[in-house]
Every structure is written in structure tokens, then in C-alpha cells.
Protein backbone atom coordinates (compact mmCIF):
# COMPACT_ATOMS: atom_id res chain seq x y z
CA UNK A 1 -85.09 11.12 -71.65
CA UNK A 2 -84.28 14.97 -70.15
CA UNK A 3 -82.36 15.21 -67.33
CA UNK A 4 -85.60 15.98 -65.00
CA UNK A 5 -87.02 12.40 -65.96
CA UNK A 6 -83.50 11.30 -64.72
CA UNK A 7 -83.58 12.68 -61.51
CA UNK A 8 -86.98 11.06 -60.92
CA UNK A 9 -86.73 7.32 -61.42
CA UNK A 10 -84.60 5.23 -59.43
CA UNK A 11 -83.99 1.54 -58.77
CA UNK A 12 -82.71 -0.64 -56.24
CA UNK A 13 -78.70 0.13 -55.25
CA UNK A 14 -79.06 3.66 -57.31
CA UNK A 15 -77.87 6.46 -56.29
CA UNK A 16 -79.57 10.06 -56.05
CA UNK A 17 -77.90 12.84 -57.83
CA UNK A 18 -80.35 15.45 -57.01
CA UNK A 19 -78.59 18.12 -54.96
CA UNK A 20 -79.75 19.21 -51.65
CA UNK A 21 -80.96 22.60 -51.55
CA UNK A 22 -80.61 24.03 -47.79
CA UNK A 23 -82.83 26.60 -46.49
CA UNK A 24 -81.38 30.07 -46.49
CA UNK A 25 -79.84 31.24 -43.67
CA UNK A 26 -81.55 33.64 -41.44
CA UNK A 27 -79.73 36.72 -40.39
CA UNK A 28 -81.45 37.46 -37.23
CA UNK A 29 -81.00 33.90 -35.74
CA UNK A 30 -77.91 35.55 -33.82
CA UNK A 31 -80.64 37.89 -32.53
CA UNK A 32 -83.02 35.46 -31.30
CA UNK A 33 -80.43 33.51 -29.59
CA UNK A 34 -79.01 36.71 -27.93
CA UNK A 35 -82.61 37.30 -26.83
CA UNK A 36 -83.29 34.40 -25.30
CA UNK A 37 -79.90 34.52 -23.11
CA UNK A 38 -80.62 37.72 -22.29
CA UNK A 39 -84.12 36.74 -20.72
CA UNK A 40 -83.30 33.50 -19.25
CA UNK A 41 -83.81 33.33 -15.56
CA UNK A 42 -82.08 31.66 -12.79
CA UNK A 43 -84.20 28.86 -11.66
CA UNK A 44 -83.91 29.49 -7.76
CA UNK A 45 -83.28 32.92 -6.27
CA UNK A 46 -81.71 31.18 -3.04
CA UNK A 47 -78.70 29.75 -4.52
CA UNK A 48 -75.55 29.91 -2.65
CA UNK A 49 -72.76 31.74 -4.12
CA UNK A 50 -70.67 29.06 -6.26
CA UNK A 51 -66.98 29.16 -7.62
CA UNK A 52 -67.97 27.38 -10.88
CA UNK A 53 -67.74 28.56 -13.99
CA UNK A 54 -71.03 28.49 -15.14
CA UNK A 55 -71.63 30.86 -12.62
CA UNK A 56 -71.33 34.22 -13.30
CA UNK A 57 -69.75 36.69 -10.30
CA UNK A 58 -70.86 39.92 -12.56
CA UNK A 59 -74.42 40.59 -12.37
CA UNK A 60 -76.52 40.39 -16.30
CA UNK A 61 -76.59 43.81 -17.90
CA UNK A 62 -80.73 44.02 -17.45
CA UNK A 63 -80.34 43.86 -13.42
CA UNK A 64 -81.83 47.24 -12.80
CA UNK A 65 -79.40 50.02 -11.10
CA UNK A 66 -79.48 50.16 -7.03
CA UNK A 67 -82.13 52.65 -5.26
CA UNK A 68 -81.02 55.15 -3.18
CA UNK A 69 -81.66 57.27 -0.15
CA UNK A 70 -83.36 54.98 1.63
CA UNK A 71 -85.34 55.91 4.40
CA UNK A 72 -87.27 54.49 7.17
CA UNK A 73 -90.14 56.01 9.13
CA UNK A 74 -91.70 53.75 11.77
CA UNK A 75 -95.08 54.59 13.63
CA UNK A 76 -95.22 53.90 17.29
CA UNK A 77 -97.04 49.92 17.72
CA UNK A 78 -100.05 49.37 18.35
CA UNK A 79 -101.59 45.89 19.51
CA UNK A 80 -98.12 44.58 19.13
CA UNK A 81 -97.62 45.23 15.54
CA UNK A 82 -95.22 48.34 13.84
CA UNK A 83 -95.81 50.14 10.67
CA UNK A 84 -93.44 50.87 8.94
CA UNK A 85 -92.64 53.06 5.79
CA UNK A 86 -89.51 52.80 3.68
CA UNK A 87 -88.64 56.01 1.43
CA UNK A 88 -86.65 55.31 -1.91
CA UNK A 89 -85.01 57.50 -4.76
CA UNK A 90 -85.52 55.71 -8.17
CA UNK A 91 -82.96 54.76 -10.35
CA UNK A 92 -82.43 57.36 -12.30
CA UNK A 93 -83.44 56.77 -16.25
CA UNK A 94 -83.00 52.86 -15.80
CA UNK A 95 -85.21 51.15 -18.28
CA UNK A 96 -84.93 48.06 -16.75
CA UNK A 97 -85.93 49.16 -12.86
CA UNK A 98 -89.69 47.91 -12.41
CA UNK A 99 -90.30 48.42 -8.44
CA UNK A 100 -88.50 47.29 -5.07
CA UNK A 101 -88.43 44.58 -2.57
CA UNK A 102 -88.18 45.31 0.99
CA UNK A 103 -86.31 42.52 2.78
CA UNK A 104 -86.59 42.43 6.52
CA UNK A 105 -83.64 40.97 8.59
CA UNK A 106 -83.41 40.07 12.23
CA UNK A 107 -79.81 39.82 13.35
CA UNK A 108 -78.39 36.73 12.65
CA UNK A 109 -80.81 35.01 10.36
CA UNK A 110 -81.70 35.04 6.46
CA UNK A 111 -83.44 38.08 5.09
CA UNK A 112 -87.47 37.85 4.43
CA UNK A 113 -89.55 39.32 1.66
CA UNK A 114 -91.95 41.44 3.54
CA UNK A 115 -93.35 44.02 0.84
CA UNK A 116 -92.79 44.87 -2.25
CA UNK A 117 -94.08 47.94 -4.82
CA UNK A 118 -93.26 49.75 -7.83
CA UNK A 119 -92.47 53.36 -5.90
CA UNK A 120 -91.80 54.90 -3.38
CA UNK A 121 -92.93 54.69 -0.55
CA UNK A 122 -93.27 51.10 0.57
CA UNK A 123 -95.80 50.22 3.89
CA UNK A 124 -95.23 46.64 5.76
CA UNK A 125 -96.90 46.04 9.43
CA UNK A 126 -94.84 43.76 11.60
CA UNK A 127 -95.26 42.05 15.14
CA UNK A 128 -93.07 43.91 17.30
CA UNK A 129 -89.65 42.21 18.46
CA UNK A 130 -86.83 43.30 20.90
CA UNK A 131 -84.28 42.11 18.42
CA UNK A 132 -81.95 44.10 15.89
CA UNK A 133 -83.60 44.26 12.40
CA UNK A 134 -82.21 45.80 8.96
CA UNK A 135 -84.50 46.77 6.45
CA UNK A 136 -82.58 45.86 2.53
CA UNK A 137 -84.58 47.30 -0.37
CA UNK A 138 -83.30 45.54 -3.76
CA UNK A 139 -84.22 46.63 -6.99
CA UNK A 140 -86.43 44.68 -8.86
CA UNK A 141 -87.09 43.98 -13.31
CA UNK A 142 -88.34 41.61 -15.89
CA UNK A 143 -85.12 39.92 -16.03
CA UNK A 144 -84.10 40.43 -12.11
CA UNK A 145 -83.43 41.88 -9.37
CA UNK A 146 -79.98 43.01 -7.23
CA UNK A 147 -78.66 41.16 -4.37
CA UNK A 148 -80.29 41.28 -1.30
CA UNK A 149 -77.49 41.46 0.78
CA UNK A 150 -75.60 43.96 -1.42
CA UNK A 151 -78.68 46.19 -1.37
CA UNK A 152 -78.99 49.46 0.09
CA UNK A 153 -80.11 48.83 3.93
CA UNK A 154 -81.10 50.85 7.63
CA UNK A 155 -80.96 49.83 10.46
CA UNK A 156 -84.59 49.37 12.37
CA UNK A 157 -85.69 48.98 16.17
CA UNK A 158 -89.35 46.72 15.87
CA UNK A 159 -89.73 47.59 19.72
């Protein structure tokens, strides 16, 4: 009897002596796992700030770069409602910047989303309002986009 003939039979309380053969590792799983964190998403946007660890206070290196210049040229209303036209400079040579948001604030309450577009420059209509408003234009990519609050911003009358 060879040893392959060995290998093959067994009876009750034997015990296998064929050695397991493992798959070979592959060198790009370190890759693929880099990948993936590097694409993972948050799953809300409107999370609060938090002082856990998990959370990270620096933003992911594929957050696109800020815009900058930002400008605002508003038409006079009509019918109640305002155009208005936000001006932007691009990032510079960002390869992660894919267009903007335009956030629209009122004083003392949450930023909206009110337009968005991938240049400049960005056209929203809005009712008309006595209130203070700020205009914040975050940058926006695959993997995210910049902090609203942090974002470049001007001041705006709606009146």
C-alpha cells in the first residue's frame, strides 16, 4: 500500500494525516481593504459633532479642497421671489472636487440645501424675507463634501 492509498482510507476513531494546504496569500488584500475605508460613507450627513473616538475631528483625505471667492449677485424680486447667483473659484487641481452646494441660512436656524452644480455660477430663486440670510457654498466629491458651517459664506439681504 503507497502512501497516497494511506491518506485515503480511514475508519472510525482515525485520524487524518493529510496536511492542510491554505490558499496563498493575496498581496493586494491590504489594497482592497484600504479601498474600501477610503470610500466608506458616513451614514447621515446631520450628525452632531461627537467627542468619541470613533469619530474622527480631521476631515478624510478625499474631502475635496474649499472654493473660493465667492460671490453673490442678487436680481431685484419679482412676484415675491429673488434670484440669486453665487460666483465660485474652483479648487485648484483637486481631483477629488466634483461641484458645490449652496446652503442658504436665515439667522438663527439650520442651514438648507437650496442648489447645487458642478461650476460656477450657481442660480437658486427664493421667496423674499426681511430676515438676515448667509449664503455657505461647500465643496462637494464622490467620497464627500466640507462642512457646511466651515464653508466659505456672504452675507445676503432676500428683501
Amino acid at each position: 500500500m503507497n502512501q497516497q492509498d494511506k491518506a485515503i482510507t480511514a475508519h472510525p476513531g482515525s485520524i487524518p494525516t493529510t496536511p492542510v494546504i491554505w490558499p496563498a496569500a493575496n498581496p493586494h488584500t491590504r489594497n482592497q481593504v484600504q479601498q474600501t475605508k477610503g470610500s466608506a460613507k458616513p451614514q447621515s450627513d446631520a450628525v452632531l459633532p461627537t467627542t468619541q473616538p470613533n469619530q474622527s475631528a480631521v476631515p478624510p483625505r478625499t474631502t475635496p479642497a474649499t472654493v473660493s471667492h465667492v460671490r453673490v449677485v442678487s436680481r431685484p424680486p419679482v412676484n415675491n421671489q429673488k434670484t440669486v447667483t453665487v460666483q465660485f473659484n474652483h479648487p485648484p487641481g483637486d481631483p477629488y472636487f466634483a461641484g458645490v452646494n449652496v446652503y442658504l441660512r436665515r439667522a438663527g436656524q439650520q442651514p438648507t440645501l437650496i442648489a447645487g452644480g458642478a461650476k460656477s455660477p450657481v442660480t437658486f430663486t427664493t421667496p423674499t424675507h426681511q430676515a438676515a440670510h448667509a449664503i455657505f457654498v461647500t465643496s462637494v466629491g464622490n467620497w464627500g463634501e466640507t462642512d457646511v458651517l466651515t464653508s466659505p459664506s456672504h452675507p445676503v439681504r432676500l428683501t
